[in-house]
N, C-alpha and C. Protein backbone atom coordinates (compact mmCIF):
# COMPACT_ATOMS: atom_id res chain seq x y z
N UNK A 1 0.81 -1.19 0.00
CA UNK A 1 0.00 0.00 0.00
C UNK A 1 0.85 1.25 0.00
N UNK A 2 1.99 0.95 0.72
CA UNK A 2 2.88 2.58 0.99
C UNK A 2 3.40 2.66 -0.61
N UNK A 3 3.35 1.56 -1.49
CA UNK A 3 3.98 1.74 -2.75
C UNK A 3 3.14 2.66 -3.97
N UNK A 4 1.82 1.96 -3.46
CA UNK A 4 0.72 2.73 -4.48
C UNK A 4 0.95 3.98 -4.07
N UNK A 5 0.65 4.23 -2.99
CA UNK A 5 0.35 5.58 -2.10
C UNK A 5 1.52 6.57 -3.30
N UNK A 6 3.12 6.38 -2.69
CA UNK A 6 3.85 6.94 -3.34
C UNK A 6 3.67 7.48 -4.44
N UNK A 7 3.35 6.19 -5.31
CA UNK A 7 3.17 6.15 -7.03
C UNK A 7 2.02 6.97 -7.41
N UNK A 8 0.93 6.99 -6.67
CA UNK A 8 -0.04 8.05 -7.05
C UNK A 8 0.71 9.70 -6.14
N UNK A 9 1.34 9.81 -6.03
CA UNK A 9 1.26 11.19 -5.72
C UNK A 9 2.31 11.53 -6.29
N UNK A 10 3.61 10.82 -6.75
CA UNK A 10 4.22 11.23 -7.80
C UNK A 10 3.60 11.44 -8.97
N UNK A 11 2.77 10.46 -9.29
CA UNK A 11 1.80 10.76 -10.87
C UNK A 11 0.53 12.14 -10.66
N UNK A 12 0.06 12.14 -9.69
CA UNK A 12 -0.22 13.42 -9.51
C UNK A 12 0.17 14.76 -9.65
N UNK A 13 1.97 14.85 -8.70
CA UNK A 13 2.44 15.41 -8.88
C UNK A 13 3.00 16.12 -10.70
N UNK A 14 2.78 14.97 -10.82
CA UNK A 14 3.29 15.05 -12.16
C UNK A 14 2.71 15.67 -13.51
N UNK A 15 1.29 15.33 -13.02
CA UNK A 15 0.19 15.82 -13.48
C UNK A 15 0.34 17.14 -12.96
N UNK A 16 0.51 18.15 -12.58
CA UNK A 16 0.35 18.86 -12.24
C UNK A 16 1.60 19.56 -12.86
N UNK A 17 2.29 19.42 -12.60
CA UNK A 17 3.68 20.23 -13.35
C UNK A 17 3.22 20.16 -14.79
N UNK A 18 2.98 19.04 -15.47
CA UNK A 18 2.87 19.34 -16.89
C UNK A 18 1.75 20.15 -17.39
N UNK A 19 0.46 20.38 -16.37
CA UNK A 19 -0.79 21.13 -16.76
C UNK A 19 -0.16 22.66 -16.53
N UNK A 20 0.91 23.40 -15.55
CA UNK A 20 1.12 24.05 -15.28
C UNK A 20 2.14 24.17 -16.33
N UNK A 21 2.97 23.62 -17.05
CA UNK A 21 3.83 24.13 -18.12
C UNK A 21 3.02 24.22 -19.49
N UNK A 22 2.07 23.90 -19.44
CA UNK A 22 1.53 24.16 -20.86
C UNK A 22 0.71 24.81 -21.13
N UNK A 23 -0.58 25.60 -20.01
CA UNK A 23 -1.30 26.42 -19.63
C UNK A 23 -0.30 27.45 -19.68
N UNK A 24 0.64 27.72 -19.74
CA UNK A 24 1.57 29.24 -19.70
C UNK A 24 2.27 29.00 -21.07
N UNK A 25 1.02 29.07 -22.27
CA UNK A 25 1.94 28.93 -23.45
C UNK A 25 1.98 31.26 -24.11
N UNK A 26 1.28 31.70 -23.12
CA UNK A 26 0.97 33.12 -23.85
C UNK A 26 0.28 33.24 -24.07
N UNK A 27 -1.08 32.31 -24.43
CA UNK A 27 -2.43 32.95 -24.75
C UNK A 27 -3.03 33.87 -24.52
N UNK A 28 -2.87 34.65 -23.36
CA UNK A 28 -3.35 36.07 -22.97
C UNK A 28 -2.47 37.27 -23.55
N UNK A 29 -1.40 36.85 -24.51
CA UNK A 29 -0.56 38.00 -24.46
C UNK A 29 -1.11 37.80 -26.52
N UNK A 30 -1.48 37.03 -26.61
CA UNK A 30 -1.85 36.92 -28.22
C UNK A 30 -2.15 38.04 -29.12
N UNK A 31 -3.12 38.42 -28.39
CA UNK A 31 -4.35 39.58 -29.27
C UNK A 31 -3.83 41.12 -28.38
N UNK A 32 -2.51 40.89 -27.90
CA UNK A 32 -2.09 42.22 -27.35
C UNK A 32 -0.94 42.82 -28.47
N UNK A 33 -0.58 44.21 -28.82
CA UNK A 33 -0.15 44.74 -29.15
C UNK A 33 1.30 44.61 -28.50
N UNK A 34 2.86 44.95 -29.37
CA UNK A 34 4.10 44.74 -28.55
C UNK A 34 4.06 45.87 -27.77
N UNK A 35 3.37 47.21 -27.88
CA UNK A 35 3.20 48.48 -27.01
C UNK A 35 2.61 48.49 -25.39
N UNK A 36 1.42 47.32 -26.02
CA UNK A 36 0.46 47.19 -24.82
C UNK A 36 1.42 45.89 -23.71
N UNK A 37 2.32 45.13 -24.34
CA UNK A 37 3.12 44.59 -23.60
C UNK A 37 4.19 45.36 -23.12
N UNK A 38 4.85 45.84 -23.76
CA UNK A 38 6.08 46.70 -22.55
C UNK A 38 5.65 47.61 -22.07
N UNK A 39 4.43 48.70 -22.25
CA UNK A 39 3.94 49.07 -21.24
C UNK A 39 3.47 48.13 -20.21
N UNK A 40 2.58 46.83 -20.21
CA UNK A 40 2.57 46.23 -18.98
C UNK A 40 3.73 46.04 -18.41
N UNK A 41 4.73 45.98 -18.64
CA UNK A 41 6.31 45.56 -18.12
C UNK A 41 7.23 46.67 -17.72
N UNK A 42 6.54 48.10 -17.88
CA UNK A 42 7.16 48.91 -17.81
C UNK A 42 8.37 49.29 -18.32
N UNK A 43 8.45 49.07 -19.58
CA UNK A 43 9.58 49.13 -20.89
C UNK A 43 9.32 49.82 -21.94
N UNK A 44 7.79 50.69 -21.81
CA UNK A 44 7.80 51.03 -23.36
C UNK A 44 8.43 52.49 -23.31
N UNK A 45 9.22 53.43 -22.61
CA UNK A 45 9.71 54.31 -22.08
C UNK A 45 10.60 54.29 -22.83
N UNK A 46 11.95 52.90 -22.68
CA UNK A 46 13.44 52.84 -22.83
C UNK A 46 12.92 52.43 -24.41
N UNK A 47 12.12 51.89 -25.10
CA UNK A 47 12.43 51.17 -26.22
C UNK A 47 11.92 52.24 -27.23
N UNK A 48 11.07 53.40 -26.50
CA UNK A 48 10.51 54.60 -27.21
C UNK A 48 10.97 56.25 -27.44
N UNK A 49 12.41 55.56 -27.06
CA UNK A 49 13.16 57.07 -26.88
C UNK A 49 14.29 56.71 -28.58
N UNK A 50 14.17 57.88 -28.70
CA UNK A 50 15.42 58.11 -29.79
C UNK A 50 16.50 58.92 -29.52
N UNK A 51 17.84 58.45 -29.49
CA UNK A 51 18.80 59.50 -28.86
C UNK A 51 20.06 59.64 -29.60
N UNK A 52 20.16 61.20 -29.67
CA UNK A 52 20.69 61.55 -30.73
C UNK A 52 22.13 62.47 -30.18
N UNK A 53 23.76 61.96 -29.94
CA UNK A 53 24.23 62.97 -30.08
C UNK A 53 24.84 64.11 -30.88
N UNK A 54 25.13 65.20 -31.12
CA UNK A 54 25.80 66.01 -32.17
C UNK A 54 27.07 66.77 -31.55
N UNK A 55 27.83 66.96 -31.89
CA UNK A 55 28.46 65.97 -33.06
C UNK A 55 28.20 64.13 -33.03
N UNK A 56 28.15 63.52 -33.83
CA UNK A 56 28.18 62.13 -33.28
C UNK A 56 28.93 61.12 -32.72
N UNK A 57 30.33 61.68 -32.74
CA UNK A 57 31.63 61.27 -32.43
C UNK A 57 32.71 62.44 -31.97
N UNK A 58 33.97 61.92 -31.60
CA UNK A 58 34.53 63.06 -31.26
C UNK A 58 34.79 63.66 -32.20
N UNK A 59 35.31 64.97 -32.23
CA UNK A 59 35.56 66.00 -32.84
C UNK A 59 36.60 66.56 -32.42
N UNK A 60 37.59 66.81 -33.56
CA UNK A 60 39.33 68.26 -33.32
C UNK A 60 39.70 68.57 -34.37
N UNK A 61 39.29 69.69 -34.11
CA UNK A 61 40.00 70.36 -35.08
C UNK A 61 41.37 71.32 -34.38
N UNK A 62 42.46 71.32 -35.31
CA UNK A 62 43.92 72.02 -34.72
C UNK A 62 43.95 72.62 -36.09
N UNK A 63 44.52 73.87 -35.41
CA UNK A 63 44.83 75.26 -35.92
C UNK A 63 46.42 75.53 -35.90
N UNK A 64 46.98 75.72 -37.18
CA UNK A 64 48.77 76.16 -36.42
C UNK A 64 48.62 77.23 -37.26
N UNK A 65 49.03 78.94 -37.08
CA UNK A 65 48.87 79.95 -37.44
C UNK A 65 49.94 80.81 -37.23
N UNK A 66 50.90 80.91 -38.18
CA UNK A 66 52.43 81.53 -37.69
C UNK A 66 52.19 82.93 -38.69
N UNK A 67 52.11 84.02 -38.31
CA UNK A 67 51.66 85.49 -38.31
C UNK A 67 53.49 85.94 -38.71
N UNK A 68 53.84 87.22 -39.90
CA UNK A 68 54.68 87.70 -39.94
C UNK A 68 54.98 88.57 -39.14
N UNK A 69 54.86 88.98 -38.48
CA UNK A 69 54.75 89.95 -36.90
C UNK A 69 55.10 89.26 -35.82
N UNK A 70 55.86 87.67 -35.62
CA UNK A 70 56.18 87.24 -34.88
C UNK A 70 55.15 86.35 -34.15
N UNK A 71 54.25 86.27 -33.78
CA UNK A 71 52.81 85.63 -32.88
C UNK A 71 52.79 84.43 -33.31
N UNK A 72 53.01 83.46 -33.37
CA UNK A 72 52.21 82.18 -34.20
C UNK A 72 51.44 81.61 -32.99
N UNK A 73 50.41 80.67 -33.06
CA UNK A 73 49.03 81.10 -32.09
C UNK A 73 48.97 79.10 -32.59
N UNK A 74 48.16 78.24 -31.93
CA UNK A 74 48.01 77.06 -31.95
C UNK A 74 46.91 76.56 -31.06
N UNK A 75 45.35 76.73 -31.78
CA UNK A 75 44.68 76.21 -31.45
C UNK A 75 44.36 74.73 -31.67
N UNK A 76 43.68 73.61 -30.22
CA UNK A 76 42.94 73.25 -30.15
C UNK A 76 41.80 72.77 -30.04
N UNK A 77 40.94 72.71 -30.86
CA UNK A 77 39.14 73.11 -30.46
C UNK A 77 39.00 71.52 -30.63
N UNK A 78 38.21 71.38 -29.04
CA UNK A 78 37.56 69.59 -29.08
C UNK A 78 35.99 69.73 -28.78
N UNK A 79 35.60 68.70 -29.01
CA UNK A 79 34.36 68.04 -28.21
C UNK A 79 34.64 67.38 -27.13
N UNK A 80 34.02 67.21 -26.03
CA UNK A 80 33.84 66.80 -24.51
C UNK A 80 32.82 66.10 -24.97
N UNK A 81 33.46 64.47 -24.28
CA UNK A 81 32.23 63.33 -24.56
C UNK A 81 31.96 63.21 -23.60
N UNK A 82 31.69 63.69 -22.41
CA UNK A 82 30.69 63.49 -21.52
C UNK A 82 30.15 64.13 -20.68
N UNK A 83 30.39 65.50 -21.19
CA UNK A 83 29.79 67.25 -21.33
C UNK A 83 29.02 67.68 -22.01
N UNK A 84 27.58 67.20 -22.00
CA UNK A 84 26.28 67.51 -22.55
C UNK A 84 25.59 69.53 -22.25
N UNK A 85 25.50 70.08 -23.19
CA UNK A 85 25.27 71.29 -22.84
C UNK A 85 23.59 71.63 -23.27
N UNK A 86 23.24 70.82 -23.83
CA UNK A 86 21.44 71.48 -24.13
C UNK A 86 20.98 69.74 -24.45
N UNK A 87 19.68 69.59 -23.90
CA UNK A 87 18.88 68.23 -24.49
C UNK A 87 17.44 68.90 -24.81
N UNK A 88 17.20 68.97 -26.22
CA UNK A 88 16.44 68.80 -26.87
C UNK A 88 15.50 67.97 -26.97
N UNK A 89 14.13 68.04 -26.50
CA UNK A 89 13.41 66.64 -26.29
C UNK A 89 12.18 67.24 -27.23
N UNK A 90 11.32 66.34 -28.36
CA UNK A 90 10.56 66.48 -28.84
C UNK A 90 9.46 65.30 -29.16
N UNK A 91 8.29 65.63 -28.73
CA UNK A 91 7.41 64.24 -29.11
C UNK A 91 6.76 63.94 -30.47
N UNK A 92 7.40 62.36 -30.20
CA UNK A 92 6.83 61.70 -31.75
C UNK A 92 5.36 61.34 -31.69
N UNK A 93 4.88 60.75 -33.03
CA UNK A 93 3.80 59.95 -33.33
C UNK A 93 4.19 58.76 -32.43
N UNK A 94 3.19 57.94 -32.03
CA UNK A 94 3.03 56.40 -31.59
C UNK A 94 3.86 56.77 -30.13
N UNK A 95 3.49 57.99 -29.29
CA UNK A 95 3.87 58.14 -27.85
C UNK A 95 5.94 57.66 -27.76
N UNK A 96 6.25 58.24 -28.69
CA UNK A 96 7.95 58.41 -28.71
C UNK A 96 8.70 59.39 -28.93
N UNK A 97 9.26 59.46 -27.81
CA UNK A 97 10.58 60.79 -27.55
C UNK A 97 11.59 60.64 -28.20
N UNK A 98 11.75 61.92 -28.89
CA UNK A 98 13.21 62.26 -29.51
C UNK A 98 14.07 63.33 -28.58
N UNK A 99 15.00 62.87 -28.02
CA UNK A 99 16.14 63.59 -27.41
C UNK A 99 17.45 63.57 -28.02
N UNK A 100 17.95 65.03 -28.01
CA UNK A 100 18.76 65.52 -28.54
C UNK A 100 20.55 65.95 -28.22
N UNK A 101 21.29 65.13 -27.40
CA UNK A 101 22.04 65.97 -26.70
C UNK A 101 23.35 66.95 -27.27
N UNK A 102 23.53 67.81 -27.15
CA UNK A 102 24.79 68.54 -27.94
C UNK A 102 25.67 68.81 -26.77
N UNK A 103 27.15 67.78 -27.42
CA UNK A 103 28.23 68.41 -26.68
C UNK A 103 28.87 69.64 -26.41
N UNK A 104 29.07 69.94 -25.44
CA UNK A 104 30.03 71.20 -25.09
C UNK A 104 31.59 70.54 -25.78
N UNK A 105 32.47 71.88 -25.84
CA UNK A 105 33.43 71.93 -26.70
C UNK A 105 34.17 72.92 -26.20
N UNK A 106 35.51 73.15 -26.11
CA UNK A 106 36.64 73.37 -25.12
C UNK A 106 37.77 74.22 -26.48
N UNK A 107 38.76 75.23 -26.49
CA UNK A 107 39.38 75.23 -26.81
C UNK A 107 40.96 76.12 -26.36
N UNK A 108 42.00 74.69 -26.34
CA UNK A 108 43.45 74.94 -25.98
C UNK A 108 43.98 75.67 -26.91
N UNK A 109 44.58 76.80 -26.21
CA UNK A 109 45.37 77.84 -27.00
C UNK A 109 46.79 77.82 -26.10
N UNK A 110 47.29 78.20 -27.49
CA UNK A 110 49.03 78.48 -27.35
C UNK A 110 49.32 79.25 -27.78
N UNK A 111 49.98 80.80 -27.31
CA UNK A 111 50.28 82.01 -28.16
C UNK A 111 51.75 81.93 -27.70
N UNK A 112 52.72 82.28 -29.31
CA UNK A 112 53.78 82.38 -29.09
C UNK A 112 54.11 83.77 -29.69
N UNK A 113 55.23 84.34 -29.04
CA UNK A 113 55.57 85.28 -29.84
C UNK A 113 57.31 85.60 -29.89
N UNK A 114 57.59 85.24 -31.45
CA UNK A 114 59.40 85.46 -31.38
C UNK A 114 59.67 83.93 -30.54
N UNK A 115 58.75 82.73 -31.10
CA UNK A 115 59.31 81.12 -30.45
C UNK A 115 59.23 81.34 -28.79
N UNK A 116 58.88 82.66 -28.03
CA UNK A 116 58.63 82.07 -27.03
C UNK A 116 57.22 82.10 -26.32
N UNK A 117 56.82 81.37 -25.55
CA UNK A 117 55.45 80.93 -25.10
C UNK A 117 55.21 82.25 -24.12
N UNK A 118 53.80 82.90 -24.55
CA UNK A 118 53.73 83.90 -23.85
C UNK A 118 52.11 83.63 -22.83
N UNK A 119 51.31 83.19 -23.57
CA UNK A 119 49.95 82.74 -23.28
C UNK A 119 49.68 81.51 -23.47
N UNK A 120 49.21 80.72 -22.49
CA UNK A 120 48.53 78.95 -22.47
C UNK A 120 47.51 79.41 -22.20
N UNK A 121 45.81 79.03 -22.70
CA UNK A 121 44.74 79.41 -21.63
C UNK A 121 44.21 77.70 -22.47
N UNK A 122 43.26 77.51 -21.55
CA UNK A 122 42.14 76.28 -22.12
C UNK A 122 40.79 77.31 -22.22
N UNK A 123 40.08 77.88 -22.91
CA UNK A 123 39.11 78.25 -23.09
C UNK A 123 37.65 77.80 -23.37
N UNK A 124 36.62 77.80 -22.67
CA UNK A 124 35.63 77.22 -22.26
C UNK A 124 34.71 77.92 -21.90
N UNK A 125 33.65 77.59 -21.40
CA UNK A 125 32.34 78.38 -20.99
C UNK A 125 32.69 78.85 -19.36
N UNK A 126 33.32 78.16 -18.58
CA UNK A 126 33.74 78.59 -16.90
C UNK A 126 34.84 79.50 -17.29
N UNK A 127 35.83 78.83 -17.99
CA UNK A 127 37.31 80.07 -18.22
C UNK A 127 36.45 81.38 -18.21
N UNK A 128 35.67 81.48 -19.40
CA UNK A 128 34.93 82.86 -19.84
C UNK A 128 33.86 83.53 -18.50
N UNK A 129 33.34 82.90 -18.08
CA UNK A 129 32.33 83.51 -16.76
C UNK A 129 33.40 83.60 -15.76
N UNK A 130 34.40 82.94 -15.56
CA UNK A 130 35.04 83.35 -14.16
C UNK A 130 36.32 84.79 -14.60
N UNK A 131 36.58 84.64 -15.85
CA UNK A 131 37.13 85.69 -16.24
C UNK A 131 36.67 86.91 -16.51
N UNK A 132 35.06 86.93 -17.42
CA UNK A 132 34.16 88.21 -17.26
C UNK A 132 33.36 88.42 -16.48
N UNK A 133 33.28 87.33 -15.76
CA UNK A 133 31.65 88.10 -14.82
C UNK A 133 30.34 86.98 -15.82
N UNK A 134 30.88 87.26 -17.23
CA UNK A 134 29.42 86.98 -17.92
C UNK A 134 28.78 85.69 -17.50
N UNK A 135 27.43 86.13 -17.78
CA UNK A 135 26.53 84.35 -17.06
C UNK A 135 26.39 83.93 -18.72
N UNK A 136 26.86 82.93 -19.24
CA UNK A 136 26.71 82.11 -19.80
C UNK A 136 25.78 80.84 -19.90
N UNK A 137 24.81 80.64 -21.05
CA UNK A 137 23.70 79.86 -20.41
C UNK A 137 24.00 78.78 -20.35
N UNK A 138 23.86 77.86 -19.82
CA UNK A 138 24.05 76.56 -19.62
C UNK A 138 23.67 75.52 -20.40
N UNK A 139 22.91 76.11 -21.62
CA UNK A 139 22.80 76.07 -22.80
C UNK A 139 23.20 75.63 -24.01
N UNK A 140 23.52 76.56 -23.95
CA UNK A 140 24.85 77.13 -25.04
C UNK A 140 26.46 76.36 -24.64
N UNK A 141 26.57 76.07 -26.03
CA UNK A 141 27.48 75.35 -26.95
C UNK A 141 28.35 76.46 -27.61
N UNK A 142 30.04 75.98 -27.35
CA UNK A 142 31.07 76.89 -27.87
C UNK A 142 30.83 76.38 -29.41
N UNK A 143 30.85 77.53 -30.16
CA UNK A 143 30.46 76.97 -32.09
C UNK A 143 31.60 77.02 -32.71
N UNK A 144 32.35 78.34 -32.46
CA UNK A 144 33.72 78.76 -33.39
C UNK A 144 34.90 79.31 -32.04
N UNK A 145 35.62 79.02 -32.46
CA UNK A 145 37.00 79.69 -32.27
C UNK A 145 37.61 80.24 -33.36
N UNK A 146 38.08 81.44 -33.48
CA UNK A 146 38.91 81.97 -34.73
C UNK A 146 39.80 83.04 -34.62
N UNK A 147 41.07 83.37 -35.46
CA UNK A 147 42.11 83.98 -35.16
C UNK A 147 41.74 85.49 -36.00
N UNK A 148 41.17 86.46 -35.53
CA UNK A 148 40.75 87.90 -35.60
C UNK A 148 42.17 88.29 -36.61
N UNK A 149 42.19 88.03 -37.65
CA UNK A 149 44.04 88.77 -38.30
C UNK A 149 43.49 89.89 -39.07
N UNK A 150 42.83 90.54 -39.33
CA UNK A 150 42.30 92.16 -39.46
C UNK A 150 42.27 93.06 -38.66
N UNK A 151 42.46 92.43 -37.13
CA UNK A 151 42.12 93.20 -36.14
C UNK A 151 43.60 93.18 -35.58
N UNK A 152 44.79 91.69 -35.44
CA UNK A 152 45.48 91.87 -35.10
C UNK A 152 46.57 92.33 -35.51
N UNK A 153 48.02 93.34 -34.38
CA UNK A 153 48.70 93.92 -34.76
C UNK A 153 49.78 92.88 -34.84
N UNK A 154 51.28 93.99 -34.84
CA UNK A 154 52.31 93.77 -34.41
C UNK A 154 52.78 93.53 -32.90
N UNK A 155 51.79 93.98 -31.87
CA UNK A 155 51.73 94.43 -30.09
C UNK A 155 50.46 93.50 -29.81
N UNK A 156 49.68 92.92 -30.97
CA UNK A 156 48.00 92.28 -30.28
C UNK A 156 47.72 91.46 -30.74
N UNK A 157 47.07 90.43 -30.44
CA UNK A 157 46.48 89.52 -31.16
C UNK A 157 45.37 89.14 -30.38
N UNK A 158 44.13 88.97 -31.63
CA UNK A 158 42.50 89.12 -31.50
C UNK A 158 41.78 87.58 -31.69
N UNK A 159 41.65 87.16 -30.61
CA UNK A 159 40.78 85.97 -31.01
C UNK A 159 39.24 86.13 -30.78
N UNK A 160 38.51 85.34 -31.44
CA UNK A 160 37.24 85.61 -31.35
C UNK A 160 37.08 84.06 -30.87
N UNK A 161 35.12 83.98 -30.00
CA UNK A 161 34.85 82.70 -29.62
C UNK A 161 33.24 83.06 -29.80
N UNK A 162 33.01 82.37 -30.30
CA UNK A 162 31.10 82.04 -30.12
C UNK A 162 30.75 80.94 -29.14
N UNK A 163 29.45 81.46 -28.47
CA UNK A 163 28.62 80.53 -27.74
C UNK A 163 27.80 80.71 -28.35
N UNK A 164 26.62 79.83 -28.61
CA UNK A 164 25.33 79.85 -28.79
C UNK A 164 24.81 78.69 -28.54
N UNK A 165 23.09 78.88 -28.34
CA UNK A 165 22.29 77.91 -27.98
C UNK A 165 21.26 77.32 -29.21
N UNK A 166 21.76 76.21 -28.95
CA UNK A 166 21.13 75.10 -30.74
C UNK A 166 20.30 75.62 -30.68
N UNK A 167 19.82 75.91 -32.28
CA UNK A 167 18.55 76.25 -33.41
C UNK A 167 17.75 77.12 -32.91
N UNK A 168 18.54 78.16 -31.87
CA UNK A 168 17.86 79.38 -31.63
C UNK A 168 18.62 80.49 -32.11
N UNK A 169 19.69 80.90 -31.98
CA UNK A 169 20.23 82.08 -33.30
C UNK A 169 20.96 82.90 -31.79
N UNK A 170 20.71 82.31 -30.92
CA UNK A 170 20.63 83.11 -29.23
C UNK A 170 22.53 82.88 -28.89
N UNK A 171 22.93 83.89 -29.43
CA UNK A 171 24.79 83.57 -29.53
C UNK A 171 25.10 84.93 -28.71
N UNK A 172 26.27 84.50 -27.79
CA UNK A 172 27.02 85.77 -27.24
C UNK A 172 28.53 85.35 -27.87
N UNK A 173 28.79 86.88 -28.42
CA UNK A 173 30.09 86.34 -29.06
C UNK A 173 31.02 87.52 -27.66
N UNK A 174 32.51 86.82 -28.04
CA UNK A 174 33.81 87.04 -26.73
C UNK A 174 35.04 87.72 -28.18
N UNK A 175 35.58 88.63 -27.21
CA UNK A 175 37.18 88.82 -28.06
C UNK A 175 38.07 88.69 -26.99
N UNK A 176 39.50 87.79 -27.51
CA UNK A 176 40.77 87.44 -26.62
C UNK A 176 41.37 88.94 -27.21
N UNK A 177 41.47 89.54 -25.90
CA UNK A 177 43.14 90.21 -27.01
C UNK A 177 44.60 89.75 -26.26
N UNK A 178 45.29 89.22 -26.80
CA UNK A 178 46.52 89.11 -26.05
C UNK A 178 47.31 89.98 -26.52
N UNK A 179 48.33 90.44 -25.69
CA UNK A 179 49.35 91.46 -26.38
C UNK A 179 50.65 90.67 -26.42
N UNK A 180 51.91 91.16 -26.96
CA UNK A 180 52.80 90.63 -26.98
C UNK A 180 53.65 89.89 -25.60
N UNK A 181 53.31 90.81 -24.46
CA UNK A 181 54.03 89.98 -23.06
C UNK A 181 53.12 88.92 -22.43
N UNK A 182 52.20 88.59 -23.43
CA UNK A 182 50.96 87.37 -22.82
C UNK A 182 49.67 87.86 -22.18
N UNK A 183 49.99 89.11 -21.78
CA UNK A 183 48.38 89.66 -21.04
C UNK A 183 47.41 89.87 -21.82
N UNK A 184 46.18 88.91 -21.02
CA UNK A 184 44.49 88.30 -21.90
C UNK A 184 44.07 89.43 -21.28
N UNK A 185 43.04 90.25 -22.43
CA UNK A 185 42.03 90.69 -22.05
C UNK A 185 40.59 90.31 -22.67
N UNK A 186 39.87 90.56 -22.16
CA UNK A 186 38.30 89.52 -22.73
C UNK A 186 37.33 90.50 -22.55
N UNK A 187 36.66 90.88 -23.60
CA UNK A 187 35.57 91.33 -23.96
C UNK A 187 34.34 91.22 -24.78
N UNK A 188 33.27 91.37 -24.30
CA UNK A 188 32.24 90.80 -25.28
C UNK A 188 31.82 91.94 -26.44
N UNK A 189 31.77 91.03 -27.23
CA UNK A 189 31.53 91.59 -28.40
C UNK A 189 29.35 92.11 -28.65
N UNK A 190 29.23 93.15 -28.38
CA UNK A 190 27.93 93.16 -28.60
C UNK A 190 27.25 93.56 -29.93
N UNK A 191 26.24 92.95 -30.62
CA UNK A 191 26.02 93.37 -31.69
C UNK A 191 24.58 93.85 -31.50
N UNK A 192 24.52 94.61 -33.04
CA UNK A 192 23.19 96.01 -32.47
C UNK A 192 22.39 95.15 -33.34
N UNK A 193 21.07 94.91 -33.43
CA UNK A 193 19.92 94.47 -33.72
C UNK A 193 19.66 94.72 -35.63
N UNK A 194 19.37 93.80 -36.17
CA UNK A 194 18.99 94.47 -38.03
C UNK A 194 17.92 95.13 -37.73
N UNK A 195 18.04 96.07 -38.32
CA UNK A 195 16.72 97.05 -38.36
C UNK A 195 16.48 97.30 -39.46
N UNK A 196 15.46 97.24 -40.35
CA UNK A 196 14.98 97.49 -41.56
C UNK A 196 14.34 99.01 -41.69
């Protein structure tokens, strides 16, 4: 008797595991949408975002600029990969986000004058606010760096820098002047409004 006993409650048992593995084939998930499933799962968030950085990779550009007046000047302008300065978020059709992030961007300068090193600065959005005062938006993305040679002398040299904030036109532009013994001065460049 203790043998039957056994043998039926293993076959029971058994019965039971296999009704329970085959009853969970998905049938309730059939006539559901893949939306209406990772929202039940709380996934349709991560699988409904689109993310976009710009530049898409790193970015350098180097500048070597040797001036007959003695100055030769050696920019670095990079992208910072993990210095996000504006996210752009816009909603799609079918409940999906497009986000946008744009790197901030940095640029190392070297001013020489007559082969010797007169000015090192790293120039950036903090260099520039802790040097002018100016509030810089947090925004805004360095666009250009460029070597002012109309403006500069034989005693000066004029760099220019743009900030602006993506696909709004919203730019504060900066002038370096260095003079020949290395002393930066920084000023913003203000421009007057088109008026028709």
């Amino acid at each position: 008797m203790f043998k039957t006993w056994s043998l039926n409650k293993l076959f029971a048992l058994f019965s039971v595991m296999i009704f329970a593995f085959t009853s969970c084939d998905g049938k309730e998930r059939k006539y559901k949408s893949n939306a209406e499933i990772l929202k039940e799962n709380n996934l349709l968030e991560s699988f409904s975002e689109a993310i976009t950085f710009v530049p898409k990779s790193y970015t350098e550009i180097k500048t070597d600029t040797l001036f007959n007046n003695g100055f030769s000047v050696k920019i670095k302008y990079r992208s910072l990969e993990n210095n996000f300065a504006y996210i752009e978020t816009k909603k799609l059709k079918n409940d999906s986000v497009s986000k946008t992030y744009y790197k901030n961007f940095e640029a190392q300068l070297l001013v020489l004058k007559d082969h010797s090193i007169v000015n090192q600065s790293l120039i950036n959005k903090s260099f520039l606010q802790k040097f002018t005062g100016a509030s810089i938006s947090n925004e805004a993305v360095m666009q250009y760096v460029w070597i002012d040679d109309e403006n500069s002398t034989a005693k000066n040299l004029f760099i220019n820098t743009s900030f602006c904030i993506p696909n709004t036109g919203d730019c504060r532009d900066f002038t370096l002047n260095i003079n020949d013994k290395g002393v930066l001065k920084i000023e913003e460049i203000t421009r007057s409004p088109n008026i028709i």
